[in-house]
C-alpha atoms as a PDB file:
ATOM      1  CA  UNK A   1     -41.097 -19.940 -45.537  1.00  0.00           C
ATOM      2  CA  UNK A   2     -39.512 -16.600 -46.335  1.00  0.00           C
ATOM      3  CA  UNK A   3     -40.103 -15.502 -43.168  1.00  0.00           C
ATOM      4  CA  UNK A   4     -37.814 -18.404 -41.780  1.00  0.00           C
ATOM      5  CA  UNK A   5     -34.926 -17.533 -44.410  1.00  0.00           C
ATOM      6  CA  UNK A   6     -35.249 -13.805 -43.036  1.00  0.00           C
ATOM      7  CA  UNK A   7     -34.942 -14.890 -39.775  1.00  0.00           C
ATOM      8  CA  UNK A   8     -31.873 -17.420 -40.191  1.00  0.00           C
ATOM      9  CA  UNK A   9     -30.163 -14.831 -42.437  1.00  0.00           C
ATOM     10  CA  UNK A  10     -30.572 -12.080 -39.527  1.00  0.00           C
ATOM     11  CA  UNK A  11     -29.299 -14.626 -36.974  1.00  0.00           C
ATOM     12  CA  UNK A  12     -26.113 -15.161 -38.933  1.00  0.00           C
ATOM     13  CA  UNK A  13     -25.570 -11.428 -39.527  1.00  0.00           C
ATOM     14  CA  UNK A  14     -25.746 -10.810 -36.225  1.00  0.00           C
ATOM     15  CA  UNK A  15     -23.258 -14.073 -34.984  1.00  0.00           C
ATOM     16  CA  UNK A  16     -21.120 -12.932 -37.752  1.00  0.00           C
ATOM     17  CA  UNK A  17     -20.939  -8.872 -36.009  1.00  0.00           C
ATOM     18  CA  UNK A  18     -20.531 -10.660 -32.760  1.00  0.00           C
ATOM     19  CA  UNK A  19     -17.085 -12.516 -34.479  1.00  0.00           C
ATOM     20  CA  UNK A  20     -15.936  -9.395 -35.450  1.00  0.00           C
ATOM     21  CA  UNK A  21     -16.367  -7.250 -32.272  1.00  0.00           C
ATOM     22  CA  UNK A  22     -14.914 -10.023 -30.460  1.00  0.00           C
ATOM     23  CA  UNK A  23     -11.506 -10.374 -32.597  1.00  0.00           C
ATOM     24  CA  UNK A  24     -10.954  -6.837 -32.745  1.00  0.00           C
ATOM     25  CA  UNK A  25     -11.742  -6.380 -29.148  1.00  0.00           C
ATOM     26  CA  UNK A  26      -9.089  -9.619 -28.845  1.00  0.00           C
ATOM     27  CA  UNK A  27      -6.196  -8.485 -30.854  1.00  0.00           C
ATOM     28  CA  UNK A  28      -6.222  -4.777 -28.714  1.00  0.00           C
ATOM     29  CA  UNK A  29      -6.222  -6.501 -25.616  1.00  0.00           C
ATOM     30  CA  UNK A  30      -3.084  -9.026 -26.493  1.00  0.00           C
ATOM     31  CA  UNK A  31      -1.088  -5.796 -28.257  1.00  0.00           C
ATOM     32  CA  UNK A  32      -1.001  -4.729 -24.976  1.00  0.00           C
ATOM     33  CA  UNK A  33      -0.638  -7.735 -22.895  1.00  0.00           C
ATOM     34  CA  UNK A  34       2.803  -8.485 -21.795  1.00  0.00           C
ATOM     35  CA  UNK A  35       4.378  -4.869 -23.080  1.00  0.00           C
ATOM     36  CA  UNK A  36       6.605  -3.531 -20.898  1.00  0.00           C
ATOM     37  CA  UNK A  37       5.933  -0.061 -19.582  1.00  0.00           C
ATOM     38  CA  UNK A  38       7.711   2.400 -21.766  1.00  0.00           C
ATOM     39  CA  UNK A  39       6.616   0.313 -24.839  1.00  0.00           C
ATOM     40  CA  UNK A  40       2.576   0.616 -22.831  1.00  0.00           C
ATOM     41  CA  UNK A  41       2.919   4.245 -22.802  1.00  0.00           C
ATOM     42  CA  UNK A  42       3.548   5.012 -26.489  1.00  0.00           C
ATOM     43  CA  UNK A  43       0.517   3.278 -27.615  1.00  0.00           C
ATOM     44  CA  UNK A  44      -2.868   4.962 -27.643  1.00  0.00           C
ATOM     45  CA  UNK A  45      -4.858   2.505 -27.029  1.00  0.00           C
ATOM     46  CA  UNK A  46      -2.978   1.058 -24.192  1.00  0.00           C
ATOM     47  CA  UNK A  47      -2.348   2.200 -20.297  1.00  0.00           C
ATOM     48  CA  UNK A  48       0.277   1.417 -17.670  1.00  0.00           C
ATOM     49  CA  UNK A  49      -1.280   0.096 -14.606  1.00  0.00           C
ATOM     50  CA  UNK A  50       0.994   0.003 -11.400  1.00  0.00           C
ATOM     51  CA  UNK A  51       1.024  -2.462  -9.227  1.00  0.00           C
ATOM     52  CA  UNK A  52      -1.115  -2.710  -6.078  1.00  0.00           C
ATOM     53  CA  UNK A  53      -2.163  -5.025  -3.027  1.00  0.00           C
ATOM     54  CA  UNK A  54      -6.246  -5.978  -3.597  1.00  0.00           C
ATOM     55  CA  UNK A  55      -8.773  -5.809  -0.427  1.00  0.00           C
ATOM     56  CA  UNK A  56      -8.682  -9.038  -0.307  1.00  0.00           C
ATOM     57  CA  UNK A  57      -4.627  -9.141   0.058  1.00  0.00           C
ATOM     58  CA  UNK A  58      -3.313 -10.187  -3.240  1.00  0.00           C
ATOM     59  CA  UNK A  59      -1.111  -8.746  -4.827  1.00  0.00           C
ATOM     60  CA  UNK A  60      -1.303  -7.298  -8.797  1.00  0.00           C
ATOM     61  CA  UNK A  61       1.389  -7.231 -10.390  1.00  0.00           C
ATOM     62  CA  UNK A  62       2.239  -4.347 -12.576  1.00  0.00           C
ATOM     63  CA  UNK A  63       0.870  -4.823 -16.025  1.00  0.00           C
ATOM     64  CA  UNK A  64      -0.247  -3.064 -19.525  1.00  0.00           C
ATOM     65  CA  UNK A  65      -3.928  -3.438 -20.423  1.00  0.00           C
ATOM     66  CA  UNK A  66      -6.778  -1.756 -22.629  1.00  0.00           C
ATOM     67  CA  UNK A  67      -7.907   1.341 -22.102  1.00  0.00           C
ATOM     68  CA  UNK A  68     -11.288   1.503 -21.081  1.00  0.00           C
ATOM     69  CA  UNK A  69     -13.716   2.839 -24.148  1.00  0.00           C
ATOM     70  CA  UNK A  70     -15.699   6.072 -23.431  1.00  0.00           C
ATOM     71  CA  UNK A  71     -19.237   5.848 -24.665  1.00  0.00           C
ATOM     72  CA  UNK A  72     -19.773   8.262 -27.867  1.00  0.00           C
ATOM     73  CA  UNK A  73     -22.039  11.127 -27.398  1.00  0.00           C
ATOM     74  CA  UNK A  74     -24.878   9.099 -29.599  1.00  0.00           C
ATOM     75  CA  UNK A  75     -24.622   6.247 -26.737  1.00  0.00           C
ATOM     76  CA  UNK A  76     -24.743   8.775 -23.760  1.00  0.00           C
ATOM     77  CA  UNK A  77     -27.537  10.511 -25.360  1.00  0.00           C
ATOM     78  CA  UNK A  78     -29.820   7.961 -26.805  1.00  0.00           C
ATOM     79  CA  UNK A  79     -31.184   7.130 -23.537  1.00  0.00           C
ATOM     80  CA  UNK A  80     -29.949   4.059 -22.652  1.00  0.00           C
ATOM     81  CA  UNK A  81     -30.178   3.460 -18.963  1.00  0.00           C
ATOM     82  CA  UNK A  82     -28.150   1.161 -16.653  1.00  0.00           C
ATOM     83  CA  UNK A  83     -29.865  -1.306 -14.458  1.00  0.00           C
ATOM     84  CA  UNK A  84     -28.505  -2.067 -11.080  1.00  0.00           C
ATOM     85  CA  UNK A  85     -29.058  -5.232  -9.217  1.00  0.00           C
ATOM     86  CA  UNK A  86     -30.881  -3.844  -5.959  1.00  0.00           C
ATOM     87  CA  UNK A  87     -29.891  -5.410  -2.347  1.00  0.00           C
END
């Protein structure tokens, strides 16, 4: 039985982490989500992407989005490999 509770408490730590990451991951991306491009530029964690015609002939707009995250030196060097999906 307390093996059970363990397990159920883990579970909701780990749903509860997941909320978090999520909502702060959430709230950067709409900061910088319909900012125009001077306002983009003064905020760190935001970048100015110009707009561009896609291989597949849409066009993108212009638009302000996240920047991408750079993995810390603990994550590059801890091993972790990528898988690819071979063809």
């Amino acid at each position: 039985m307390h093996f059970i509770k363990t397990s159920l408490r883990c579970v909701q730590v780990a749903l509860l982490a997941g909320v978090a990451l999520t909502s702060t991951w959430a709230s950067a991306a709409s900061q910088c989500a319909g900012t125009q491009q001077d306002a983009c530029a003064s905020m760190a964690e935001c970048t100015w992407v110009n707009g561009y015609v896609r291989k597949d002939g849409r066009s993108v707009a212009s638009h302000c989005k996240t920047r991408a995250h750079k993995k810390s030196a603990d994550q590059a060097s801890s091993g972790a490999v990528k898988l690819s999906r071979s063809k």
